[in-house]
C-alpha atoms as a PDB file:
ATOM      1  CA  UNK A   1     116.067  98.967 118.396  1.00  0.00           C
ATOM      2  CA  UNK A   2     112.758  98.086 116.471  1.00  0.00           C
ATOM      3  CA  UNK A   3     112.709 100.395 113.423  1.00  0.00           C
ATOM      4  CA  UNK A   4     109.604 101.096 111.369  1.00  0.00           C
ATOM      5  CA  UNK A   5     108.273 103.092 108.220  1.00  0.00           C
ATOM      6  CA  UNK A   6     104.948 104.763 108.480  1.00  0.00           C
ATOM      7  CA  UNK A   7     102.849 106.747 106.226  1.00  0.00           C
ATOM      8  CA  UNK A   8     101.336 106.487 102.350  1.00  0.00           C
ATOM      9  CA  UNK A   9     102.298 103.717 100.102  1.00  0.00           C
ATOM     10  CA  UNK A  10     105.072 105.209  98.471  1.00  0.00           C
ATOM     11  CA  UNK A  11     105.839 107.972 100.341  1.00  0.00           C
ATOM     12  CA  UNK A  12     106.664 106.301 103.540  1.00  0.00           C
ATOM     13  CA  UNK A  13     108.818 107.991 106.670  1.00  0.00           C
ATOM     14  CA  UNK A  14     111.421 106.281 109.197  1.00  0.00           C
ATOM     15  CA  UNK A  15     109.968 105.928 112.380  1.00  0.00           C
ATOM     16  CA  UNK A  16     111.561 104.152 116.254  1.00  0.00           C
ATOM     17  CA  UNK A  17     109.492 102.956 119.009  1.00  0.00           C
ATOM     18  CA  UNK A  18     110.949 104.128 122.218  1.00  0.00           C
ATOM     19  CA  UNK A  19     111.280 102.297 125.337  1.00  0.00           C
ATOM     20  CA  UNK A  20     107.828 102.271 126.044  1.00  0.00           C
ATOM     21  CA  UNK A  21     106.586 101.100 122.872  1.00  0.00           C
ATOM     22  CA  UNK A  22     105.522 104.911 121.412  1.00  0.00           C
ATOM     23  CA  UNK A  23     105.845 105.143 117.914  1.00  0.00           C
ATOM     24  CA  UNK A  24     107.984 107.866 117.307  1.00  0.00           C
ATOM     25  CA  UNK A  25     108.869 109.655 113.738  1.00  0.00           C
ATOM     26  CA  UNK A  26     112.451 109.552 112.233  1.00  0.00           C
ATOM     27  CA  UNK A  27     112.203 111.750 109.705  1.00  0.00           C
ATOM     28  CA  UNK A  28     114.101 114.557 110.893  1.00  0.00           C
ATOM     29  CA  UNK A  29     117.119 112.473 111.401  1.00  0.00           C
ATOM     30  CA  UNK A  30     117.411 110.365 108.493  1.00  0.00           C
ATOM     31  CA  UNK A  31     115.708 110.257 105.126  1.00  0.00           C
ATOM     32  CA  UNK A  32     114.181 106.545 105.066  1.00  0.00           C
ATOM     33  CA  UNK A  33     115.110 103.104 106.534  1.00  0.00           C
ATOM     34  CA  UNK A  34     116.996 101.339 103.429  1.00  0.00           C
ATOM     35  CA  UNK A  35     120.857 100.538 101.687  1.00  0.00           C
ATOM     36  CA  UNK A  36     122.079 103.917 102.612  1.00  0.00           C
ATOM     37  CA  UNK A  37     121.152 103.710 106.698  1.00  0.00           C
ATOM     38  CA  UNK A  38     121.611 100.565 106.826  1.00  0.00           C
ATOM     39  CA  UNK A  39     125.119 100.543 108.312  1.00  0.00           C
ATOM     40  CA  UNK A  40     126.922 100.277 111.471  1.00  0.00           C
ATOM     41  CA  UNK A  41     127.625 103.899 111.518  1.00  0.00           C
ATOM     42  CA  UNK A  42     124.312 104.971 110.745  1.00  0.00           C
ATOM     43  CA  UNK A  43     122.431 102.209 113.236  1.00  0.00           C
ATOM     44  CA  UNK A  44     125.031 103.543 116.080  1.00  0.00           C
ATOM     45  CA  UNK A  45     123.405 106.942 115.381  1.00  0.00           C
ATOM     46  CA  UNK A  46     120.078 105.764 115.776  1.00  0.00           C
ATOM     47  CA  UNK A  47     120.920 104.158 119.083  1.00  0.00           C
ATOM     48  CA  UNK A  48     122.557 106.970 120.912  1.00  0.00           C
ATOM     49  CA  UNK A  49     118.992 109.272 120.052  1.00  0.00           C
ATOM     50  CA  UNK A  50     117.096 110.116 123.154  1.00  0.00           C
ATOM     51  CA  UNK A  51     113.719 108.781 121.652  1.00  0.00           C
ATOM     52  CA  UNK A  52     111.859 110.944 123.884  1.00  0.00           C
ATOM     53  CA  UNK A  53     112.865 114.182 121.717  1.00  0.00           C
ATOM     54  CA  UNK A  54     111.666 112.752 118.854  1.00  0.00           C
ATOM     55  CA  UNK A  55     108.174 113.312 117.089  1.00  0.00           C
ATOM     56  CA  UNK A  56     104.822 111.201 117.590  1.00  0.00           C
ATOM     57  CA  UNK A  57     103.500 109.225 114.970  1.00  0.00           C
ATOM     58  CA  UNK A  58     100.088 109.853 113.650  1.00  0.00           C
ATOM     59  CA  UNK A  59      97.307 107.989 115.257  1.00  0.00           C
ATOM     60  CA  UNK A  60      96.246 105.394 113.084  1.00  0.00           C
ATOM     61  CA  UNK A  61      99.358 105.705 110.949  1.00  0.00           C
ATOM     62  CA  UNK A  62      99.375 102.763 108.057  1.00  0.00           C
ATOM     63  CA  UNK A  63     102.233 100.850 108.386  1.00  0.00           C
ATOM     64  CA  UNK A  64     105.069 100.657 105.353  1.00  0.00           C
ATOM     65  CA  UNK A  65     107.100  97.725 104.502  1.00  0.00           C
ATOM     66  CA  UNK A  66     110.037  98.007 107.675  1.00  0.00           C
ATOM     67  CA  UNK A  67     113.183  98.180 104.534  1.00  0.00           C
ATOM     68  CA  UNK A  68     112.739 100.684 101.574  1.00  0.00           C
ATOM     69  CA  UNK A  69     114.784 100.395  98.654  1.00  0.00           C
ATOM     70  CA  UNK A  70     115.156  97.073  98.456  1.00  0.00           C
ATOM     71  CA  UNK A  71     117.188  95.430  95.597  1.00  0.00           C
ATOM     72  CA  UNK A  72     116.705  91.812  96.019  1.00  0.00           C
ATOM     73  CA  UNK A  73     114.855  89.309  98.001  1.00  0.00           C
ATOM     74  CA  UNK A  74     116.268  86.504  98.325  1.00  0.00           C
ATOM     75  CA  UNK A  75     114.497  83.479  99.638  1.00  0.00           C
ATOM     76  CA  UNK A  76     115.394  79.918 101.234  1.00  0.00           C
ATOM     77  CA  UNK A  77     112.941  77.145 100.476  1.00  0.00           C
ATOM     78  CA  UNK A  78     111.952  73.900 102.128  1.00  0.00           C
ATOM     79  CA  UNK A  79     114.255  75.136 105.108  1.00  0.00           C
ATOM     80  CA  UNK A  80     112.341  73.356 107.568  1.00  0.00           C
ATOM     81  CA  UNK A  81     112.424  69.057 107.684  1.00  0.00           C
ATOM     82  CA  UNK A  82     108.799  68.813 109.018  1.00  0.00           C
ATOM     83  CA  UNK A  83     107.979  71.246 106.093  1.00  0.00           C
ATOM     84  CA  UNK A  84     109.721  69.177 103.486  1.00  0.00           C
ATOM     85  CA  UNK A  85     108.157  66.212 104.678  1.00  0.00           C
ATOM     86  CA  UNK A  86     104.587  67.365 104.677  1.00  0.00           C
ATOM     87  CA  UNK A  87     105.066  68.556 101.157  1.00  0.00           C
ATOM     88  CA  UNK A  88     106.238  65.651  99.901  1.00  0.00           C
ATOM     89  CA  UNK A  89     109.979  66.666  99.461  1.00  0.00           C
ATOM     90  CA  UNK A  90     113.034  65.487 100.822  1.00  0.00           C
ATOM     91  CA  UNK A  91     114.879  67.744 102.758  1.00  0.00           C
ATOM     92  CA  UNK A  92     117.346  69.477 100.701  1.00  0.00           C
ATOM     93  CA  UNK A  93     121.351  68.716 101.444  1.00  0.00           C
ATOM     94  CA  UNK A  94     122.385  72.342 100.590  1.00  0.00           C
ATOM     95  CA  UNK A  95     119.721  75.688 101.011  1.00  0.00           C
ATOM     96  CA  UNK A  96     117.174  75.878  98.192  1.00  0.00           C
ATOM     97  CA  UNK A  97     117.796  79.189  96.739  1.00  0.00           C
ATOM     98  CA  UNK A  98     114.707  81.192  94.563  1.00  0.00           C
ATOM     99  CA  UNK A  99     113.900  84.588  94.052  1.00  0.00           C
ATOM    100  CA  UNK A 100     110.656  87.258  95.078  1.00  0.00           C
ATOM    101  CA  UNK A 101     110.166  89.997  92.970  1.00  0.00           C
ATOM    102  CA  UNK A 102     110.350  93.501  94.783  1.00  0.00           C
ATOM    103  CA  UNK A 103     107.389  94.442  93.344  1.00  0.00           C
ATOM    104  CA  UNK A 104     105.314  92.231  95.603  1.00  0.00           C
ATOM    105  CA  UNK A 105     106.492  93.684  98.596  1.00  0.00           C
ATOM    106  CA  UNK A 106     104.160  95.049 100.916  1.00  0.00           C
ATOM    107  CA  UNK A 107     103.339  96.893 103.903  1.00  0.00           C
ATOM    108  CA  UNK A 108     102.297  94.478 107.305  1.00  0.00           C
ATOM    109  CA  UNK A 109      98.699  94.988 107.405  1.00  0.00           C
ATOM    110  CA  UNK A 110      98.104  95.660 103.810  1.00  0.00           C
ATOM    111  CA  UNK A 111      95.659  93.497 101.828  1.00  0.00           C
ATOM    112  CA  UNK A 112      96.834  90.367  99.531  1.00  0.00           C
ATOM    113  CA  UNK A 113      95.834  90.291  96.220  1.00  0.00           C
ATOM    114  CA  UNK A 114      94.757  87.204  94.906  1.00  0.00           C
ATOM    115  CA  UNK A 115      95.639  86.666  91.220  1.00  0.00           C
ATOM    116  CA  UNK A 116      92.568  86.543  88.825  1.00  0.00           C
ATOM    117  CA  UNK A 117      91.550  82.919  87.987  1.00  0.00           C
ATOM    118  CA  UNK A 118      94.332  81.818  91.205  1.00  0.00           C
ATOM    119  CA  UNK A 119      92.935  78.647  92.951  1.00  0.00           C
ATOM    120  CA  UNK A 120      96.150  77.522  95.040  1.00  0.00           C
ATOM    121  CA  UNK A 121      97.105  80.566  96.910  1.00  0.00           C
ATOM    122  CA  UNK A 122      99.061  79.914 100.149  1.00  0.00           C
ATOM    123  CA  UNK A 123     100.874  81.229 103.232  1.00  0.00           C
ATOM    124  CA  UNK A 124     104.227  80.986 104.712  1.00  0.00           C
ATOM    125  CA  UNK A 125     105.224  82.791 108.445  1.00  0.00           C
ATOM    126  CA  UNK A 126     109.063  83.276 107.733  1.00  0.00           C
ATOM    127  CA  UNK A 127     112.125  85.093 110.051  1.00  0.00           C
ATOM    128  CA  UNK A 128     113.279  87.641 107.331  1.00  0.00           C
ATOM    129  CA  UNK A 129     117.244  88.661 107.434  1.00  0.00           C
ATOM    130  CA  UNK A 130     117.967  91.885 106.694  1.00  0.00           C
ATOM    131  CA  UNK A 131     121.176  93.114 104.895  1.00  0.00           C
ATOM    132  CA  UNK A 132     123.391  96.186 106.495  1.00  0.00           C
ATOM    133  CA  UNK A 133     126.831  95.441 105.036  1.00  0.00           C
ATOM    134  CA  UNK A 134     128.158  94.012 101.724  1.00  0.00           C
ATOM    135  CA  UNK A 135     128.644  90.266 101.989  1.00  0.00           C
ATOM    136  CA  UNK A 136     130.726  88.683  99.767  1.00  0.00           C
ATOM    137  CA  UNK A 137     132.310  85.190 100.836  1.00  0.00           C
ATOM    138  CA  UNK A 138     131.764  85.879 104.055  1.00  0.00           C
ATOM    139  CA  UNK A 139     132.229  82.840 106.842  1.00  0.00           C
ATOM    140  CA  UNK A 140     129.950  81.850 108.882  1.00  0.00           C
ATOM    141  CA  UNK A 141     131.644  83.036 111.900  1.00  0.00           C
ATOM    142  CA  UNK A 142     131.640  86.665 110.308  1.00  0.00           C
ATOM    143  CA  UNK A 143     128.476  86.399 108.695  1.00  0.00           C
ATOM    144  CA  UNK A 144     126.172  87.990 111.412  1.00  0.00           C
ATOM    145  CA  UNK A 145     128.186  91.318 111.231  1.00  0.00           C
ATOM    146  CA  UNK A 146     126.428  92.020 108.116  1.00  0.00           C
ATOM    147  CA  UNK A 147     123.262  91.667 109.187  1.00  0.00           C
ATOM    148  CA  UNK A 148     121.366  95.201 110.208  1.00  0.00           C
ATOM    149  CA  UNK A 149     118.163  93.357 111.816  1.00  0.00           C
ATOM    150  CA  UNK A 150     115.360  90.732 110.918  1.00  0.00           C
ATOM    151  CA  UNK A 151     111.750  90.949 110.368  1.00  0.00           C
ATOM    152  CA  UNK A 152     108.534  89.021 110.108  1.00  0.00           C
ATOM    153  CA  UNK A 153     107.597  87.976 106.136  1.00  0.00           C
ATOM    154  CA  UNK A 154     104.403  86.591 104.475  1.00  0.00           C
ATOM    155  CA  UNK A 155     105.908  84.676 101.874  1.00  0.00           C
ATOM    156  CA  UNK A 156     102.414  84.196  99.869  1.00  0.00           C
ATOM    157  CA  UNK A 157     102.493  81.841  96.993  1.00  0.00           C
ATOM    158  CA  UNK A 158     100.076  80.319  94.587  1.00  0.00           C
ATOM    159  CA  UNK A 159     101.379  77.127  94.397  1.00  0.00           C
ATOM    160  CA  UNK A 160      99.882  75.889  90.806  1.00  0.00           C
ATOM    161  CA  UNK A 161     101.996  79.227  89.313  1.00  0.00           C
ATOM    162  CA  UNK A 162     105.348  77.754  91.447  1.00  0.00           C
ATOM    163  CA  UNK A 163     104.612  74.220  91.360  1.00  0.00           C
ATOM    164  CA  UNK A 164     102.863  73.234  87.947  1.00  0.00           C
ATOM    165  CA  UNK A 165     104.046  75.621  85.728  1.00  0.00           C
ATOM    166  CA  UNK A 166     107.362  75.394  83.879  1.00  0.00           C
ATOM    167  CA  UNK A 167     110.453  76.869  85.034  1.00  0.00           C
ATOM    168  CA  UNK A 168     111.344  78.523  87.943  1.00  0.00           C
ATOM    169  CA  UNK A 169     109.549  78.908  91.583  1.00  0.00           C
ATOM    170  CA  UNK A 170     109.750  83.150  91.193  1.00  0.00           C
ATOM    171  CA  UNK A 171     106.339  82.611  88.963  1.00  0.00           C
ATOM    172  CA  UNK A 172     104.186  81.848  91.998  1.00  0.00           C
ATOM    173  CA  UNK A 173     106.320  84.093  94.322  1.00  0.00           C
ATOM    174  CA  UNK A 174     105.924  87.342  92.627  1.00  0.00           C
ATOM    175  CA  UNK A 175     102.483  88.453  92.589  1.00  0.00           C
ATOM    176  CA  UNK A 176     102.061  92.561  93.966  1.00  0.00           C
ATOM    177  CA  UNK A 177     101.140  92.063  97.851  1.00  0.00           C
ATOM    178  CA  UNK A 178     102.564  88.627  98.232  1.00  0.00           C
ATOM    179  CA  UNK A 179     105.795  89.665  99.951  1.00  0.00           C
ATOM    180  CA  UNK A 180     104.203  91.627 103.238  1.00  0.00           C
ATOM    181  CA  UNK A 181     107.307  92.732 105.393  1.00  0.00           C
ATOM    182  CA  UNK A 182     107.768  94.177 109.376  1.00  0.00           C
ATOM    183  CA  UNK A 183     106.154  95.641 111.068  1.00  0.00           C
ATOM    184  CA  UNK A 184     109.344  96.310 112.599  1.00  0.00           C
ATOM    185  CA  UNK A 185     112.965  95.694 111.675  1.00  0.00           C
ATOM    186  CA  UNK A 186     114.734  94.463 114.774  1.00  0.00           C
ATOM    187  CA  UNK A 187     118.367  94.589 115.563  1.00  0.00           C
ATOM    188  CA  UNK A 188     119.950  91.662 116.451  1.00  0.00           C
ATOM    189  CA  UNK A 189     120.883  93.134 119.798  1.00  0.00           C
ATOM    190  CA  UNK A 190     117.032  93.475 120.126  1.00  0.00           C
ATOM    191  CA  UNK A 191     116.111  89.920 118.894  1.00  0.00           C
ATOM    192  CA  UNK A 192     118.629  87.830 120.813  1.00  0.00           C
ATOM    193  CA  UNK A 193     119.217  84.578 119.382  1.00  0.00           C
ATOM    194  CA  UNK A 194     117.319  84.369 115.742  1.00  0.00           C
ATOM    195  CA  UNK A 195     117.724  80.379 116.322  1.00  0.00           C
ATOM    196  CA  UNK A 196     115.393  80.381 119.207  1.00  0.00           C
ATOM    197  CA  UNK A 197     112.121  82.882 117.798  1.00  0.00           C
ATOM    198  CA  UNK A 198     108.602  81.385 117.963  1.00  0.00           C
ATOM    199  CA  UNK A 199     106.344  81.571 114.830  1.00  0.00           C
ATOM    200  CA  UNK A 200     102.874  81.207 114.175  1.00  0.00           C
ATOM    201  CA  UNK A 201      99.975  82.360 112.012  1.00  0.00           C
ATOM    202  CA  UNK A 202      96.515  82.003 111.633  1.00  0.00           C
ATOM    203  CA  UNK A 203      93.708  82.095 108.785  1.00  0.00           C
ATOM    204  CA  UNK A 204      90.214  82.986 109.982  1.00  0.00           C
ATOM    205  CA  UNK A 205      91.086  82.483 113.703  1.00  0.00           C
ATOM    206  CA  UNK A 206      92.401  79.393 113.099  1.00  0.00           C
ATOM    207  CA  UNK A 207      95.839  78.266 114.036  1.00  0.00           C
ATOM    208  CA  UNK A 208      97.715  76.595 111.174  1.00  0.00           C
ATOM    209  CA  UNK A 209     101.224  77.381 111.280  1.00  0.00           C
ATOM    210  CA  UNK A 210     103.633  76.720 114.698  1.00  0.00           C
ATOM    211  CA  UNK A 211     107.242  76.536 114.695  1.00  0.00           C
ATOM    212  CA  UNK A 212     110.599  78.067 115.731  1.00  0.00           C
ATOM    213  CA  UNK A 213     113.379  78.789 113.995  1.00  0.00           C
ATOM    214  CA  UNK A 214     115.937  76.228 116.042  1.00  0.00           C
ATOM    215  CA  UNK A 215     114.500  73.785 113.640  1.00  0.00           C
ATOM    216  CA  UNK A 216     115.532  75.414 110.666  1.00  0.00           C
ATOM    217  CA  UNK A 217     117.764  73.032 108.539  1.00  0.00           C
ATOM    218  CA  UNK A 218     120.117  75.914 107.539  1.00  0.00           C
ATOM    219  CA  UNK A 219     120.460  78.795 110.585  1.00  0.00           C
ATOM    220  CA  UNK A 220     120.632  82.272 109.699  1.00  0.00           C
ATOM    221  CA  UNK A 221     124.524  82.588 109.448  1.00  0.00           C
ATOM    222  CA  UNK A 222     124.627  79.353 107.375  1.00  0.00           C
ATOM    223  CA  UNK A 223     122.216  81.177 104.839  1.00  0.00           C
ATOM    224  CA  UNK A 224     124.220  84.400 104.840  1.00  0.00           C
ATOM    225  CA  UNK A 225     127.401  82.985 104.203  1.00  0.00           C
ATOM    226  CA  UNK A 226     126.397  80.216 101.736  1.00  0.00           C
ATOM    227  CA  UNK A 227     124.225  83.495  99.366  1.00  0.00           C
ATOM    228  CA  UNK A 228     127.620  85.264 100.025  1.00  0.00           C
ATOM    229  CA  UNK A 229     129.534  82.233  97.921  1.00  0.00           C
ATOM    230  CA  UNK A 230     127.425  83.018  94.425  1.00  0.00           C
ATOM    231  CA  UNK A 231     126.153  86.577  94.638  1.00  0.00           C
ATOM    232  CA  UNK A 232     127.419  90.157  96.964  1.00  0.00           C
ATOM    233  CA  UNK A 233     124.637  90.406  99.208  1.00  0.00           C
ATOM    234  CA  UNK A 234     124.023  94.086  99.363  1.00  0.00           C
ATOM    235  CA  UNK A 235     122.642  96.649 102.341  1.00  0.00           C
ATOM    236  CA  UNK A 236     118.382  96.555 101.751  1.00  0.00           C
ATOM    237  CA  UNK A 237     118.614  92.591 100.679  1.00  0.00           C
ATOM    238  CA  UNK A 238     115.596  91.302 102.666  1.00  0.00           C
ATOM    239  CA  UNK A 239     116.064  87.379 102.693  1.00  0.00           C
ATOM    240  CA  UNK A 240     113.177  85.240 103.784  1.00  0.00           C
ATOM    241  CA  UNK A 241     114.372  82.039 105.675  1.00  0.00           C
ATOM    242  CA  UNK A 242     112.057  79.396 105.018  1.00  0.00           C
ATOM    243  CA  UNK A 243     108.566  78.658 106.618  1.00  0.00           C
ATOM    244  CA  UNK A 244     107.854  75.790 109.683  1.00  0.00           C
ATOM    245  CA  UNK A 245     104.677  73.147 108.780  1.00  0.00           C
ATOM    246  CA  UNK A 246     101.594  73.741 108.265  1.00  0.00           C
ATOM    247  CA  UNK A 247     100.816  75.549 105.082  1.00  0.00           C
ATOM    248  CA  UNK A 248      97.726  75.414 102.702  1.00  0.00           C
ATOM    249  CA  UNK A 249      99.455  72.928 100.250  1.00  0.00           C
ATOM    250  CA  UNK A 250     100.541  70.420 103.152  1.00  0.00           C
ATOM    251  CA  UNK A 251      96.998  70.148 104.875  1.00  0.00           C
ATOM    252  CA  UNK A 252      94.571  66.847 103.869  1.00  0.00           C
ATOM    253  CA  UNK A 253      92.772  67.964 102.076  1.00  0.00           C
ATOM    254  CA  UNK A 254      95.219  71.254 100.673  1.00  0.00           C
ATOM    255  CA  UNK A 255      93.097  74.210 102.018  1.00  0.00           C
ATOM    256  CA  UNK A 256      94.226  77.501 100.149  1.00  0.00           C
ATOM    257  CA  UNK A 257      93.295  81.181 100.652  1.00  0.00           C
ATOM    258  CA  UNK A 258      89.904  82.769  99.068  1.00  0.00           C
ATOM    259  CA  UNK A 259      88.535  86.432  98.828  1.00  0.00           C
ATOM    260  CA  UNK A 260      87.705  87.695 102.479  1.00  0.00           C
ATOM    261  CA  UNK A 261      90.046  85.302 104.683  1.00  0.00           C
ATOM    262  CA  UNK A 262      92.091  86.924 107.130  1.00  0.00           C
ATOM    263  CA  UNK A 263      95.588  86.476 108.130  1.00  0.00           C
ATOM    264  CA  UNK A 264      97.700  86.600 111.199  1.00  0.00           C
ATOM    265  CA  UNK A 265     100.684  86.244 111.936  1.00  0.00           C
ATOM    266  CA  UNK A 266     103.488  87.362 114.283  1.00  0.00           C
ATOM    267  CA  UNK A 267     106.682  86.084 115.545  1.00  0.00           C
ATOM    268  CA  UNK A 268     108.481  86.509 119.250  1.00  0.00           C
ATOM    269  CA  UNK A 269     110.314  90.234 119.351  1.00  0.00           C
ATOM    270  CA  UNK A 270     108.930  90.523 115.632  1.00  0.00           C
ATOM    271  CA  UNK A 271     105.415  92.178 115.904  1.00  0.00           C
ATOM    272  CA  UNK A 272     102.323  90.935 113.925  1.00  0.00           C
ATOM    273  CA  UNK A 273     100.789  91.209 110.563  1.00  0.00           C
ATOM    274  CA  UNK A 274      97.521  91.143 109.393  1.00  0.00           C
ATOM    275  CA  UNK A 275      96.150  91.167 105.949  1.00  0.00           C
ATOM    276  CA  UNK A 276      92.581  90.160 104.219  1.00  0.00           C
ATOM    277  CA  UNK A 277      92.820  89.054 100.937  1.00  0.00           C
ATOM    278  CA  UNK A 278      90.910  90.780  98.439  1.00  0.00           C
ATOM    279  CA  UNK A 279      90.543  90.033  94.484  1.00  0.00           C
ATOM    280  CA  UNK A 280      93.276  91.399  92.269  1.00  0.00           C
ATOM    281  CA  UNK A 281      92.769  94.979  91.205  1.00  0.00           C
ATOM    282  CA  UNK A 282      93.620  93.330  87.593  1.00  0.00           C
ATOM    283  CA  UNK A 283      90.635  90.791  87.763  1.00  0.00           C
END
């Protein structure tokens, strides 16, 4: 299934696209798309509907975040070698562990905010897990039974506020806007293999960013079982996986993103994003 949430910022509704790729509302069936219908039982549900019974979405419809609700993202860094390398890091022996605020998620297609006075704002195409069951040392043989689906993150930083200021990476993480999630959630029946998905984005019609995820250092299972060691990863966790080369930071010169670029991005079975960046209501 590819799920979706549709409507106001807010006040979004659960929405499935059907067979023939009709965008088709959910809210008669279940409240929203988060912890609480997150489950086997509730996903079995969804997949015995006959789609065709159900509701149209609006024309022209804005597009929510895929998850609502969510408690925690959780985000692996430096995840790919060719990554590492052209940021200047060696490849880390265990995952890299940091935190987004939920605050800066955001809707696919909704516009970035850049950060009043920002100068190093960047972009990262990442495979997103998404959490349907509590994990809690969980193997790595088990550790795909807890996932509900995966979707396509923007995991926008401005990389003086993660890499020049003091402390933590979550600074230059957390910004409103800089977390844009879906379009669609996708069950892993639906996505096949989440080692073998194609990624790529582009700013301004320009193709910067190409990968797939078989080079990730640290597969999806890997990640879910290794969070599962020092936290209980619960139903809504959205975990971003890491981003292939060719980022802002890693190009010579660094190019970063300015008022009026436009991004795209997308991912195989994932859908595609697209957001302008505008300057920060707060500026």
């Amino acid at each position: 299934m590819k799920l979706f949430r549709h409507g106001p910022q807010g006040a979004e509704k659960p929405g499935l696209i059907d067979a023939s790729g009709v965008l088709r509302d959910l809210s008669g069936v279940l409240p929203d798309i988060g912890p609480a219908t997150l489950g086997r039982d509730s996903m079995s549900r969804l997949a015995a509907l006959a789609p065709d019974s159900l509701p149209l979405v609006p024309a022209g419809a804005r597009l929510g975040p895929c998850v609502g609700g969510v408690g925690n993202v959780i985000a692996i860094g430096l995840n790919y070698a060719d990554h590492a390398a052209e940021a200047g890091l060696k490849a880390p022996g265990q995952p890299i562990v940091f935190n987004k605020h939920v605050a800066a998620i955001s809707g696919p297609n909704d516009d970035v905010w850049l950060p009043p006075g920002a100068q190093k704002l960047d972009w990262e195409v990442e495979l997103g897990i998404v959490i349907g069951q509590r994990a809690f040392h969980v193997s790595e043989h088990d550790a795909l039974q807890h996932v509900a689906g995966f979707c396509l993150v923007n995991d926008v930083s401005e990389r003086a506020y993660q890499m020049e200021y003091e402390g933590q990476w979550v600074k230059g993480k957390s910004y409103p806007t800089h977390c844009p999630i879906g379009p669609w959630l996708v069950t892993p029946d639906e996505l096949g293999d989440p080692q073998d998905v194609d990624l790529w984005l582009d700013v301004n019609g320009q193709r910067r960013q190409t990968g797939n995820t078989r080079t990730m250092i640290f597969g999806v299972a890997t990640i879910v079982s290794y969070l599962s060691r020092f936290m209980a990863l619960m139903p809504g966790d959205v975990i971003p996986t890491g981003t292939p080369p060719g980022v802002g930071m890693g190009s010579k010169p660094p190019v970063y993103l300015k008022a009026g670029d436009v991004i795209r991005l997308g991912g195989r079975g994932l859908g595609e994003q697209r957001q302008t960046v505008v300057d920060s209501p707060a500026a």
